[in-house]
PDB file of N, CA and C in Angstrom:
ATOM      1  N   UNK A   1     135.003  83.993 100.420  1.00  0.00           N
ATOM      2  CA  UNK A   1     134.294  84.951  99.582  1.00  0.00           C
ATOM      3  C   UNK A   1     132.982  84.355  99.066  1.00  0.00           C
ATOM      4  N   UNK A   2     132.832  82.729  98.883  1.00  0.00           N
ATOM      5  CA  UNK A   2     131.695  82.592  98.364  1.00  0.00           C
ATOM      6  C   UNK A   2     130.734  82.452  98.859  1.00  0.00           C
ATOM      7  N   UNK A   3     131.246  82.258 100.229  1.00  0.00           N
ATOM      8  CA  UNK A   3     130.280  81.812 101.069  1.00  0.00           C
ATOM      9  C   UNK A   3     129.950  83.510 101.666  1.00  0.00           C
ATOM     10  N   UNK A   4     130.341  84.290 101.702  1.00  0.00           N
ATOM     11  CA  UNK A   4     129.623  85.474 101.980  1.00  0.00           C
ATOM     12  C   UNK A   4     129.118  86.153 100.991  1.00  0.00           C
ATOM     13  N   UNK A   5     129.364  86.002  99.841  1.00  0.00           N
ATOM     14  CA  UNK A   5     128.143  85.712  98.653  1.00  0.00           C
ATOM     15  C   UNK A   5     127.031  85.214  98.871  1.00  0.00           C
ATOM     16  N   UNK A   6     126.693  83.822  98.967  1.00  0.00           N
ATOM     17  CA  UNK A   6     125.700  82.790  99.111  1.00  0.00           C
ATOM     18  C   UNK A   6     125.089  83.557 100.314  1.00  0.00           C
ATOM     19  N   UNK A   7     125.254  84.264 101.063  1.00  0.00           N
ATOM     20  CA  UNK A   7     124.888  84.614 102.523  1.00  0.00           C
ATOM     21  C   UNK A   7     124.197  85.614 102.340  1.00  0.00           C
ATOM     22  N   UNK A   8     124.940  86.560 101.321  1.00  0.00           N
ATOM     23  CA  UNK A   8     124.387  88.216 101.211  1.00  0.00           C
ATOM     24  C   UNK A   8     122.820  87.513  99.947  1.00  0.00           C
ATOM     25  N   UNK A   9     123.263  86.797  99.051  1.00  0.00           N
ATOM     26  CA  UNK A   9     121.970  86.460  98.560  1.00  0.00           C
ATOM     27  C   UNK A   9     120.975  86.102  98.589  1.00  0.00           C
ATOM     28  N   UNK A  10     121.519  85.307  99.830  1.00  0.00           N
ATOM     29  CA  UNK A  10     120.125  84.239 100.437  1.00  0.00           C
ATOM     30  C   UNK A  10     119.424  85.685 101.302  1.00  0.00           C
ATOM     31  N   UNK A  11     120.027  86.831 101.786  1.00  0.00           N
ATOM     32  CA  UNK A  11     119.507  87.909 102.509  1.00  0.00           C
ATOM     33  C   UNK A  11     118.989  88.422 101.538  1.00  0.00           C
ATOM     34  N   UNK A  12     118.821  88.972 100.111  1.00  0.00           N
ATOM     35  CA  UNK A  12     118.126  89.669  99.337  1.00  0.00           C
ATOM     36  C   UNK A  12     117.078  88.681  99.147  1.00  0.00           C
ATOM     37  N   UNK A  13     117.118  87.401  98.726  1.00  0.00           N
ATOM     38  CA  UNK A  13     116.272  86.619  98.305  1.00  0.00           C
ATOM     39  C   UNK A  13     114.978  86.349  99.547  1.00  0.00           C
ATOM     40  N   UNK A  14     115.364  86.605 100.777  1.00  0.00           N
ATOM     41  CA  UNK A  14     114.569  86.759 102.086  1.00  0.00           C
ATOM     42  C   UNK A  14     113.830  88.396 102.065  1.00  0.00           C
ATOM     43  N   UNK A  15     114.508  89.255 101.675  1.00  0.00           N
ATOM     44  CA  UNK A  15     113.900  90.831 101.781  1.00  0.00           C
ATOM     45  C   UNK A  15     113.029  90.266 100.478  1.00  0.00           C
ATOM     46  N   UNK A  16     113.156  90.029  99.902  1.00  0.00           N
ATOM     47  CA  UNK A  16     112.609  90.651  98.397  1.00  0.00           C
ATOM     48  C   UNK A  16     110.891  89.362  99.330  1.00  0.00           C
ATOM     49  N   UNK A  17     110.986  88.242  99.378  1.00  0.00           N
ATOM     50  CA  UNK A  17     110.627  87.735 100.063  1.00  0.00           C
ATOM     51  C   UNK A  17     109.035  87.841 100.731  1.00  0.00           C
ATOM     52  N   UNK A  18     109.862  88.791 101.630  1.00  0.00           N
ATOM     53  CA  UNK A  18     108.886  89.717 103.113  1.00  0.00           C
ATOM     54  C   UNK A  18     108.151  90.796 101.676  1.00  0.00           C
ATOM     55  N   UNK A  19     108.704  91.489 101.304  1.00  0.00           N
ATOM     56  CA  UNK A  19     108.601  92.838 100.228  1.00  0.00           C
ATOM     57  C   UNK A  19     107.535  92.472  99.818  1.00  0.00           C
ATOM     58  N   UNK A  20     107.261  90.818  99.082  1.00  0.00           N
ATOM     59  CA  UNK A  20     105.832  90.326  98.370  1.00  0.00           C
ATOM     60  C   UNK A  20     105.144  90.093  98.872  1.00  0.00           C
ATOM     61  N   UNK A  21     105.287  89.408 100.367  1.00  0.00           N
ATOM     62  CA  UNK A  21     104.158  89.565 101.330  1.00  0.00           C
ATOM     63  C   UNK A  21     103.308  90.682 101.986  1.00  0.00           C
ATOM     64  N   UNK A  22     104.389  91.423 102.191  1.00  0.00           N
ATOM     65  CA  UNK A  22     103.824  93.194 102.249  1.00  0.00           C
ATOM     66  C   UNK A  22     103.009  93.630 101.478  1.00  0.00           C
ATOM     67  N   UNK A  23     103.386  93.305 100.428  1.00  0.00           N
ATOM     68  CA  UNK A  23     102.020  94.172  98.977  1.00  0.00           C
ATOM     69  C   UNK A  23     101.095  92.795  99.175  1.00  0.00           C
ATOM     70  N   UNK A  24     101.262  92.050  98.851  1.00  0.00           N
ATOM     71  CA  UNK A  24     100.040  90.850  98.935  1.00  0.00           C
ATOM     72  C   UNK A  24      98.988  91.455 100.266  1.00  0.00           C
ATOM     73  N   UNK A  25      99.393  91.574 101.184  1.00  0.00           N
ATOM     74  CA  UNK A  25      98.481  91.774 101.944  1.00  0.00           C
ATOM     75  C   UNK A  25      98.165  93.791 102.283  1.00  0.00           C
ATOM     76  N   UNK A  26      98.689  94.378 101.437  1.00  0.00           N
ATOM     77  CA  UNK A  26      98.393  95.399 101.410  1.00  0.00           C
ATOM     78  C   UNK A  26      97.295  95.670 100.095  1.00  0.00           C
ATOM     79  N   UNK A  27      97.574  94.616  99.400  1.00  0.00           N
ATOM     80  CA  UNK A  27      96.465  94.549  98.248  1.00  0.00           C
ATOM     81  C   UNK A  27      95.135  94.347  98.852  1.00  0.00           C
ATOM     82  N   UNK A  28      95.483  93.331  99.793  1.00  0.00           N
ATOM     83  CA  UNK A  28      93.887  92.516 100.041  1.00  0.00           C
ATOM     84  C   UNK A  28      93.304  93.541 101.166  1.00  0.00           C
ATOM     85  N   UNK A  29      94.025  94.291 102.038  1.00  0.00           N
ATOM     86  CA  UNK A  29      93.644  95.229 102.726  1.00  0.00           C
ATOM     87  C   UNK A  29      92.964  96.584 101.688  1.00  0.00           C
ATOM     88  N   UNK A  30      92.949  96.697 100.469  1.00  0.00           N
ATOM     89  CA  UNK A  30      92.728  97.587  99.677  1.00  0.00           C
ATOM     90  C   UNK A  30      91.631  97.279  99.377  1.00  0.00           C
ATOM     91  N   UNK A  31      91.537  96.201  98.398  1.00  0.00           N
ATOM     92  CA  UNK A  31      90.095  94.913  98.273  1.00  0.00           C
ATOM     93  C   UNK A  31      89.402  95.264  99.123  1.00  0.00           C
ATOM     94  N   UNK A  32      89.241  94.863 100.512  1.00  0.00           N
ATOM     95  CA  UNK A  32      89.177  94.316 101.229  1.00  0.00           C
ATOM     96  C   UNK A  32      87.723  95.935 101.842  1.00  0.00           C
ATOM     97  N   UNK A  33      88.835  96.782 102.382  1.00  0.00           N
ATOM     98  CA  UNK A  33      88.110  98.508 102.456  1.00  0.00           C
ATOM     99  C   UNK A  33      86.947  98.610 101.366  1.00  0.00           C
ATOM    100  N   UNK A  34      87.532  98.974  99.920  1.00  0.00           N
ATOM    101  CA  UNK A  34      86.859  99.546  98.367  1.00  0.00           C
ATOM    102  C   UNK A  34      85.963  98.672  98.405  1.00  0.00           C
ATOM    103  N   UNK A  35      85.509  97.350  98.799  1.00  0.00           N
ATOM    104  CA  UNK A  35      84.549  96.379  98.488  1.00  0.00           C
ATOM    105  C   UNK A  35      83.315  96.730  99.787  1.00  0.00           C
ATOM    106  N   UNK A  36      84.226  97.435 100.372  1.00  0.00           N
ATOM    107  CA  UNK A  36      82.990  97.656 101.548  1.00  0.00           C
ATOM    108  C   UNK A  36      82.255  99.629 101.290  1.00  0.00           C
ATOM    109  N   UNK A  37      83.201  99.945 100.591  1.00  0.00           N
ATOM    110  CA  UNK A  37      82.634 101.211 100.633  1.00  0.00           C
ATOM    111  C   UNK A  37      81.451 101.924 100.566  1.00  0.00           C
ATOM    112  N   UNK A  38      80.947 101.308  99.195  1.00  0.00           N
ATOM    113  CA  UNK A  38      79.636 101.753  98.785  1.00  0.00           C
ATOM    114  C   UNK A  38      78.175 101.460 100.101  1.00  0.00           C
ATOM    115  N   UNK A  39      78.532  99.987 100.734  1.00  0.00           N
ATOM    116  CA  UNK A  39      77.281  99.584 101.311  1.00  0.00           C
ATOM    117  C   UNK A  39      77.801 100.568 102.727  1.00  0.00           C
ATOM    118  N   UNK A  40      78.819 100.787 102.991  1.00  0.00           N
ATOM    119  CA  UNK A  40      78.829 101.744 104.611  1.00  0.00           C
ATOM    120  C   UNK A  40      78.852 103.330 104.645  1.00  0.00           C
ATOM    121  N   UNK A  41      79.175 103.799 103.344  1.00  0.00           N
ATOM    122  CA  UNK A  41      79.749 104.764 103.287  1.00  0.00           C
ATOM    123  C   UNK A  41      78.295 105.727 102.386  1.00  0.00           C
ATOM    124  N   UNK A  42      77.562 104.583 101.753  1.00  0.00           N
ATOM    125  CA  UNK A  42      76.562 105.463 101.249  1.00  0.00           C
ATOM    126  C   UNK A  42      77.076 106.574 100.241  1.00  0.00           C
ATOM    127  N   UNK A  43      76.696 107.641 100.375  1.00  0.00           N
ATOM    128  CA  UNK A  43      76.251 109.266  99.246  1.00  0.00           C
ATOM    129  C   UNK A  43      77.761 109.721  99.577  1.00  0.00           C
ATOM    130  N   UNK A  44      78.790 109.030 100.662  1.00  0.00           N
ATOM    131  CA  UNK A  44      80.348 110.009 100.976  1.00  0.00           C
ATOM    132  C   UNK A  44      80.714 109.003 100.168  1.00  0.00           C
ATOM    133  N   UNK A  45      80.574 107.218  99.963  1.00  0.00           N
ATOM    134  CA  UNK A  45      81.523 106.655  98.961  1.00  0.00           C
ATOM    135  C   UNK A  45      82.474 107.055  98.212  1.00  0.00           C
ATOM    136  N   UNK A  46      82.257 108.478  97.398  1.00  0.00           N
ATOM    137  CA  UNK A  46      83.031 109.072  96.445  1.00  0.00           C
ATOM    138  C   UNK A  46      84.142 109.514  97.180  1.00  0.00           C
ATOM    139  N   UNK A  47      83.704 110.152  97.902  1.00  0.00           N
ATOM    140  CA  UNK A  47      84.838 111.269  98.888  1.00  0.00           C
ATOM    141  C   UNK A  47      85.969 110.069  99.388  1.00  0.00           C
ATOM    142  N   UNK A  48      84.862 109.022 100.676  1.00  0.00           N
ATOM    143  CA  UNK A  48      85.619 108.305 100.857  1.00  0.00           C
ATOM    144  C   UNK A  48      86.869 107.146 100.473  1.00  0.00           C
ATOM    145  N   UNK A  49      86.200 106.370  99.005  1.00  0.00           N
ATOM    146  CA  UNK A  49      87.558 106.370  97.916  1.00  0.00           C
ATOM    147  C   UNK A  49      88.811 107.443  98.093  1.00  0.00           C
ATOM    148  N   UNK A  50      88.625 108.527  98.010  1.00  0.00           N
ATOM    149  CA  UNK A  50      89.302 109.646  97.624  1.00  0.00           C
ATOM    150  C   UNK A  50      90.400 109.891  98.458  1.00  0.00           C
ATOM    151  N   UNK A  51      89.482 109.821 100.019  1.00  0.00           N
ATOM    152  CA  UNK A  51      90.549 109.703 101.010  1.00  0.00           C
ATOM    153  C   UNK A  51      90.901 108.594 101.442  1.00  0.00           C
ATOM    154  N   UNK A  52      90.672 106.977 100.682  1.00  0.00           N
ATOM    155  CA  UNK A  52      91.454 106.242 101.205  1.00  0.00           C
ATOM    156  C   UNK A  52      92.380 106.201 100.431  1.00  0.00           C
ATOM    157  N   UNK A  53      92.622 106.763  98.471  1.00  0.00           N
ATOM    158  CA  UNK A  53      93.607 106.706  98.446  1.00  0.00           C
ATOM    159  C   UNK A  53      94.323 107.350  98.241  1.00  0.00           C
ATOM    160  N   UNK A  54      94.213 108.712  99.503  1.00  0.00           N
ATOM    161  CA  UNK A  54      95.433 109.306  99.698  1.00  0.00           C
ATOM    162  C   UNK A  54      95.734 108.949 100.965  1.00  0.00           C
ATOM    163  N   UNK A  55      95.395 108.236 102.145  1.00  0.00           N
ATOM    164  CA  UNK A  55      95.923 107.349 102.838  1.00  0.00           C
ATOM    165  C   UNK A  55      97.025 106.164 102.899  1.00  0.00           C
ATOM    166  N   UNK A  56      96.683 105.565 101.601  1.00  0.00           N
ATOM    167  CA  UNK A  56      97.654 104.853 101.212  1.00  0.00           C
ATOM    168  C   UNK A  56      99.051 105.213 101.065  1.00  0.00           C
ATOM    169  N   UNK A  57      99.046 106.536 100.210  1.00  0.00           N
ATOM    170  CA  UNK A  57     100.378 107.058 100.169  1.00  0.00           C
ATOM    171  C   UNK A  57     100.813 108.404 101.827  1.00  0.00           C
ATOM    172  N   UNK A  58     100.012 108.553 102.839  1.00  0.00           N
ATOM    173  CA  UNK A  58     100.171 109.349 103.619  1.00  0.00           C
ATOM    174  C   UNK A  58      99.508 108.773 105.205  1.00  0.00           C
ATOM    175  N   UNK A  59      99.557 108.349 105.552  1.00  0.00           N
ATOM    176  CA  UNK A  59      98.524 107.467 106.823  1.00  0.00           C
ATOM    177  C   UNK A  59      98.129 108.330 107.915  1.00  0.00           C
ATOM    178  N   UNK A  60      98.681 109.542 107.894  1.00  0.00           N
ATOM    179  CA  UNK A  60      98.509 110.208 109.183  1.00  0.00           C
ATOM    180  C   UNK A  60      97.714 111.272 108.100  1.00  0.00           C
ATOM    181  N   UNK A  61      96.633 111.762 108.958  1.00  0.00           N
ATOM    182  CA  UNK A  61      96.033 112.953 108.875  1.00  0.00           C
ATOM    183  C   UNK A  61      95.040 113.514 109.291  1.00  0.00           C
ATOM    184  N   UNK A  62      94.854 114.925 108.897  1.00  0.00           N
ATOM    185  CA  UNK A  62      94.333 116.069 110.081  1.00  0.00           C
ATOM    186  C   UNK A  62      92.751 115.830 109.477  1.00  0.00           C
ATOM    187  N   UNK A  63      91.494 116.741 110.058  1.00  0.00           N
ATOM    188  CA  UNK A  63      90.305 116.702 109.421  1.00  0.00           C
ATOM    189  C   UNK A  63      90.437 117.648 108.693  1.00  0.00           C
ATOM    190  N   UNK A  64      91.161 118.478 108.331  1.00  0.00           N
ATOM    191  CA  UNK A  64      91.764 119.674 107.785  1.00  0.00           C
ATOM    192  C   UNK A  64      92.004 119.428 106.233  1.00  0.00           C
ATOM    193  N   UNK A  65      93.223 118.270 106.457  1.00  0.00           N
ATOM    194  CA  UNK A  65      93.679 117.272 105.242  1.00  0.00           C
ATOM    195  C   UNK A  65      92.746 116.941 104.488  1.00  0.00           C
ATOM    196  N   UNK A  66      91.996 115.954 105.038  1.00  0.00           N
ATOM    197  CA  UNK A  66      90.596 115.309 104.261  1.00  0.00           C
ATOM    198  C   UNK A  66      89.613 116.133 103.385  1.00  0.00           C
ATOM    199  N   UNK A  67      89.718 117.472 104.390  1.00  0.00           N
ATOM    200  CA  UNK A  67      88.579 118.524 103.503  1.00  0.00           C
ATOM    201  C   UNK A  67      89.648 118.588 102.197  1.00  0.00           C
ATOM    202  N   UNK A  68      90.818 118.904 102.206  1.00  0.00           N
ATOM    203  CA  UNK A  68      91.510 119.124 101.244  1.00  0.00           C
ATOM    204  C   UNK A  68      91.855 118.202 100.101  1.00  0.00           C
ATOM    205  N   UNK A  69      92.098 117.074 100.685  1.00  0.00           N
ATOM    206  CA  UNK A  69      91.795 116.125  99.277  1.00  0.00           C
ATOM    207  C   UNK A  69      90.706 115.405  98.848  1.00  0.00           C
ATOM    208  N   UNK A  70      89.496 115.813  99.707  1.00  0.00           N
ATOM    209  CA  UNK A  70      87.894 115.473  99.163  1.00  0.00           C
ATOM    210  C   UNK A  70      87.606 116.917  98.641  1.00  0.00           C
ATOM    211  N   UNK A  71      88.047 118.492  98.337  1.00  0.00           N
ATOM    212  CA  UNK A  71      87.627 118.864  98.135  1.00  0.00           C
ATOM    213  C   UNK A  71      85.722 119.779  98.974  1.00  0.00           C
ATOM    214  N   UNK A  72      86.427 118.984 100.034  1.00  0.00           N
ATOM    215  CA  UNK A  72      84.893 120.077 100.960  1.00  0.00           C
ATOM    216  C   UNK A  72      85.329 120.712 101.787  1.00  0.00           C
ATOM    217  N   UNK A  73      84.235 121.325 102.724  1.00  0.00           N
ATOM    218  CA  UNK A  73      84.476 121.717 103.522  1.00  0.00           C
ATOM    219  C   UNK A  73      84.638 121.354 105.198  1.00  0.00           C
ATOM    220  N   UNK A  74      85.285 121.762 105.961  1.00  0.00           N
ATOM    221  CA  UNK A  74      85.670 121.231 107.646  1.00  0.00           C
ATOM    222  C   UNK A  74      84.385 119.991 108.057  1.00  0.00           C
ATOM    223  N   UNK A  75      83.167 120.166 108.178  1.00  0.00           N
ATOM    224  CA  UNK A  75      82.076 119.689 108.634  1.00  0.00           C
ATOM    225  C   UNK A  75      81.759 118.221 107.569  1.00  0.00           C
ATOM    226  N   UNK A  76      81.518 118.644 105.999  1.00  0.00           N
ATOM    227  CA  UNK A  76      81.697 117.340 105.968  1.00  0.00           C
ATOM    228  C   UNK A  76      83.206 116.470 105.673  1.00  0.00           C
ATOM    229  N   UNK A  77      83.772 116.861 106.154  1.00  0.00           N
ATOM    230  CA  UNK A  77      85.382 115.970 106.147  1.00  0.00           C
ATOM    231  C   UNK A  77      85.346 115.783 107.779  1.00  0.00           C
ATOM    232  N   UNK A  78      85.122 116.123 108.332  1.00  0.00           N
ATOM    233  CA  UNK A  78      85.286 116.220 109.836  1.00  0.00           C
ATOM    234  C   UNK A  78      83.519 114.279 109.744  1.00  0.00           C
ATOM    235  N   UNK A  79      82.831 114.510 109.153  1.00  0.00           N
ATOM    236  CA  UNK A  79      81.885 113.613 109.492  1.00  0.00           C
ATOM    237  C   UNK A  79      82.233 112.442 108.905  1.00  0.00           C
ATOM    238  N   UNK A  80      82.808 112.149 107.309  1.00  0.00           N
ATOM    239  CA  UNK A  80      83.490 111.115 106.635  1.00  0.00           C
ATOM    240  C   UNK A  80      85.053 110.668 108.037  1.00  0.00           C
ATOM    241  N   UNK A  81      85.623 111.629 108.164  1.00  0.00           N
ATOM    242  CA  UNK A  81      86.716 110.654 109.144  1.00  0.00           C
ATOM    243  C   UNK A  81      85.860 110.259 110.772  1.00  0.00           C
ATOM    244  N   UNK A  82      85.069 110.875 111.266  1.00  0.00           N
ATOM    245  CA  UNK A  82      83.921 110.165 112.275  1.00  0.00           C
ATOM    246  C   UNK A  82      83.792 108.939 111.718  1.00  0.00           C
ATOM    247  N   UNK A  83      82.731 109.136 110.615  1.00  0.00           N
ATOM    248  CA  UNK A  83      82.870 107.588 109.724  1.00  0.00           C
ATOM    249  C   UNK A  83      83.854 106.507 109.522  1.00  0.00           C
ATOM    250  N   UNK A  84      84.609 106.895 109.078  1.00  0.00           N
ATOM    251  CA  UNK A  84      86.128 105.721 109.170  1.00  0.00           C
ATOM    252  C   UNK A  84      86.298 105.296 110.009  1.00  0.00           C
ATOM    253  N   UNK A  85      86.559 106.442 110.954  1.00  0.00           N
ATOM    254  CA  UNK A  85      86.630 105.611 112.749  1.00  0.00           C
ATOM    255  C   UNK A  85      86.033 104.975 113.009  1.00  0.00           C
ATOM    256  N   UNK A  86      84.239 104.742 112.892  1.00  0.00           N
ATOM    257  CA  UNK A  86      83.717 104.058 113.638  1.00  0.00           C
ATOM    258  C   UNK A  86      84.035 102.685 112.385  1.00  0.00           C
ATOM    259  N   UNK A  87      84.119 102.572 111.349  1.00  0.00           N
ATOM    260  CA  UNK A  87      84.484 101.373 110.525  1.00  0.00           C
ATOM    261  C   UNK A  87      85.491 100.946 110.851  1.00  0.00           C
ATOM    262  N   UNK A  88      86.439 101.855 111.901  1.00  0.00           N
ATOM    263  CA  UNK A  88      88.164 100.952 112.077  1.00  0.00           C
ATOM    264  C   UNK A  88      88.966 101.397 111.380  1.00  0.00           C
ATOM    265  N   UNK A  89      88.847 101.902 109.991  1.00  0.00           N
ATOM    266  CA  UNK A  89      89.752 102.853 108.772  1.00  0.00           C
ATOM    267  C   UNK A  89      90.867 103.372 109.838  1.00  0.00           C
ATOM    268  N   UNK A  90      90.246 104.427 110.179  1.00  0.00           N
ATOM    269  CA  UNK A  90      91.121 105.313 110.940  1.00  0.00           C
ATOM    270  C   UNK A  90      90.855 105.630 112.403  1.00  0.00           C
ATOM    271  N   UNK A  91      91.816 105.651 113.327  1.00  0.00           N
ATOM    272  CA  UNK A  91      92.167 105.728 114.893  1.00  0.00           C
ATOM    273  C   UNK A  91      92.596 107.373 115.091  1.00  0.00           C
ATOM    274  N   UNK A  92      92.018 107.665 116.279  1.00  0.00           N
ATOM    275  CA  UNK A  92      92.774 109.111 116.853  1.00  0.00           C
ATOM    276  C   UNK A  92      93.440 109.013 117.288  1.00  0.00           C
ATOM    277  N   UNK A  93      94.512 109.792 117.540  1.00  0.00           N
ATOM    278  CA  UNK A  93      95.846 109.551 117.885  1.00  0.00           C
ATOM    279  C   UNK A  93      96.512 110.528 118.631  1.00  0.00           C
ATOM    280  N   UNK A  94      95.888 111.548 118.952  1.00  0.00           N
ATOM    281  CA  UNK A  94      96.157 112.648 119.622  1.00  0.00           C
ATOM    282  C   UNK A  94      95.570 113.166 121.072  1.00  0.00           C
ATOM    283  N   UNK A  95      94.062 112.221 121.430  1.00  0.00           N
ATOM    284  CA  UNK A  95      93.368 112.656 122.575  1.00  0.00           C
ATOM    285  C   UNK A  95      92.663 114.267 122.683  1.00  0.00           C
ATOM    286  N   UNK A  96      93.034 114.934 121.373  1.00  0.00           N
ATOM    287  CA  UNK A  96      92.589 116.421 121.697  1.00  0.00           C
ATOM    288  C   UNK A  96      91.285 116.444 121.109  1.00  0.00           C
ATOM    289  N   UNK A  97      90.382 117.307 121.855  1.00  0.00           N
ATOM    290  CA  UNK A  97      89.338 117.883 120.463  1.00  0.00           C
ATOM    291  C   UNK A  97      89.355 118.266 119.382  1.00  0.00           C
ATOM    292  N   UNK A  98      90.990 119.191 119.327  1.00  0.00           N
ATOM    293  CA  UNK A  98      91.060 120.325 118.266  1.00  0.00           C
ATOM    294  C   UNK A  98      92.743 120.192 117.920  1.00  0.00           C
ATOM    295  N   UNK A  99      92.593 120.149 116.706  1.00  0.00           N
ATOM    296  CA  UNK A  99      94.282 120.249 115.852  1.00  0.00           C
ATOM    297  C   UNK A  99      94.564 118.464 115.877  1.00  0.00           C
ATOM    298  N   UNK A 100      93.006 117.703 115.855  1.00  0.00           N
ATOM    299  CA  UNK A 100      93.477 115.712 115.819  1.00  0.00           C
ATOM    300  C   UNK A 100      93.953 115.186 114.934  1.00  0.00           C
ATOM    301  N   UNK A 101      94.922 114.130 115.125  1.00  0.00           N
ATOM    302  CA  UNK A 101      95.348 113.617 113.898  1.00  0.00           C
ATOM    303  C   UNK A 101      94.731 112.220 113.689  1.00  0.00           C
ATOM    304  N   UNK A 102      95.058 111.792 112.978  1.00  0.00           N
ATOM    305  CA  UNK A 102      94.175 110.352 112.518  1.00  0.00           C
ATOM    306  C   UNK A 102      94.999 109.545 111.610  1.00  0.00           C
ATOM    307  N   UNK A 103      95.185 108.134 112.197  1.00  0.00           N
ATOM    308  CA  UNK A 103      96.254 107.033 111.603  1.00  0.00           C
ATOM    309  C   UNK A 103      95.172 106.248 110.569  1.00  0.00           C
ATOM    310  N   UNK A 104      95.770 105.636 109.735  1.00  0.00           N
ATOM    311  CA  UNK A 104      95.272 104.876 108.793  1.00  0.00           C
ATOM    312  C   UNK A 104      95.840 103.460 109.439  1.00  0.00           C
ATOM    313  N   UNK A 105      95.204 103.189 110.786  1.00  0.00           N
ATOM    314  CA  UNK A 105      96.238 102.155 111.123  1.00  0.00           C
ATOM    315  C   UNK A 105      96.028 100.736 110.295  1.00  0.00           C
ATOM    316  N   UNK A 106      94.960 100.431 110.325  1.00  0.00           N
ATOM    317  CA  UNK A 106      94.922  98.829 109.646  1.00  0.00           C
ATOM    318  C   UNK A 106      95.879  98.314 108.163  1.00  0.00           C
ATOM    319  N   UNK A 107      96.282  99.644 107.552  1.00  0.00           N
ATOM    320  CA  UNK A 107      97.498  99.768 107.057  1.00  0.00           C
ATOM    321  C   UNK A 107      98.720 100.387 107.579  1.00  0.00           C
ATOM    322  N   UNK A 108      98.889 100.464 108.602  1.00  0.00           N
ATOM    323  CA  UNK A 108     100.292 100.668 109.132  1.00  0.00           C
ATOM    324  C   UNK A 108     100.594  99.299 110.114  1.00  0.00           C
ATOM    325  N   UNK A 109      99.589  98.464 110.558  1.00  0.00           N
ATOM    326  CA  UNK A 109      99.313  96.930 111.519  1.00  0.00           C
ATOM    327  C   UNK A 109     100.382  96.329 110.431  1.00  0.00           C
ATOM    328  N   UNK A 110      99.859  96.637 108.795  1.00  0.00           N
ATOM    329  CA  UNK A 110     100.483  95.486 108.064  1.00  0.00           C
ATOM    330  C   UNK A 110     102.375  95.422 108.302  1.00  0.00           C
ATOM    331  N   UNK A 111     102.684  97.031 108.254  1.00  0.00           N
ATOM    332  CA  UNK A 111     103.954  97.154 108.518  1.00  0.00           C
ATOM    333  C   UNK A 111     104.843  96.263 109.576  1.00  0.00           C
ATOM    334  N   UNK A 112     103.691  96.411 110.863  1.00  0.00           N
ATOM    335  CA  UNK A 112     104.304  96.161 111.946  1.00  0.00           C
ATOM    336  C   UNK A 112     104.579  94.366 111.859  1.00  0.00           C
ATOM    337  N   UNK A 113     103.838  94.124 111.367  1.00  0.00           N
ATOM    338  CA  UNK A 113     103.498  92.272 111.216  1.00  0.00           C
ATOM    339  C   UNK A 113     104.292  92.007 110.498  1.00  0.00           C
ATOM    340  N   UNK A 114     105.036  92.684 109.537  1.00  0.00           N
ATOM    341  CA  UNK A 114     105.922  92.569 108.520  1.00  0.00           C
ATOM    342  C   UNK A 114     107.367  92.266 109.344  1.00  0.00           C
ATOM    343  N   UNK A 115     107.139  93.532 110.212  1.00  0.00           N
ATOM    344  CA  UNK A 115     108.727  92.789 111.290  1.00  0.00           C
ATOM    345  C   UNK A 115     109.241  91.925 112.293  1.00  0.00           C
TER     346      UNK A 115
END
């Protein structure tokens, strides 16, 4: 029994572990974006904040989405996620012209590195 104690603990004490490394480097990936915003992002800066942090809590999304939590309209949400892409922010993920979705991958990389 104690020793499958000592076993199951040393396994929480390993998750909890990985868990701090995850946010540590999901922090500095946060840093890391917000510190670059203003000089790439120019006069969308605002917007773009806006939609990175609803990325954080959602990673996939439409140009549809973006108008909706920047508050504009199709054209400029459709030009801010152009933007991201070409910064790396966000990847297409669908191959279509129309109905695209868009990963927040450089925060979903962290996930994968995590396992």
């Amino acid at each position: 029994m104690r020793q499958w104690l000592k076993y199951f603990m040393v396994g929480i004490e390993q998750t909890a572990a990985d868990a701090v490394a995850t946010l540590v480097k999901i922090l500095e990936l946060k840093t890391h974006i917000e510190q670059n915003l203003q000089p790439q992002f120019g006069r969308r800066s605002v917007n773009a904040h806006r939609l990175l942090q609803h990325l954080f809590q959602h990673p996939v999304i439409s140009v549809e989405q973006a108008a909706a939590v920047c508050g504009t309209h199709y054209g400029p949400a459709n030009e801010l996620v152009a933007q991201m892409r070409r910064y790396g922010i966000l990847k297409e993920m669908t191959g279509q012209s129309r109905n695209r979705l868009f990963l927040f991958e450089p925060y979903l990389r962290v996930f994968d590195d995590a396992v």
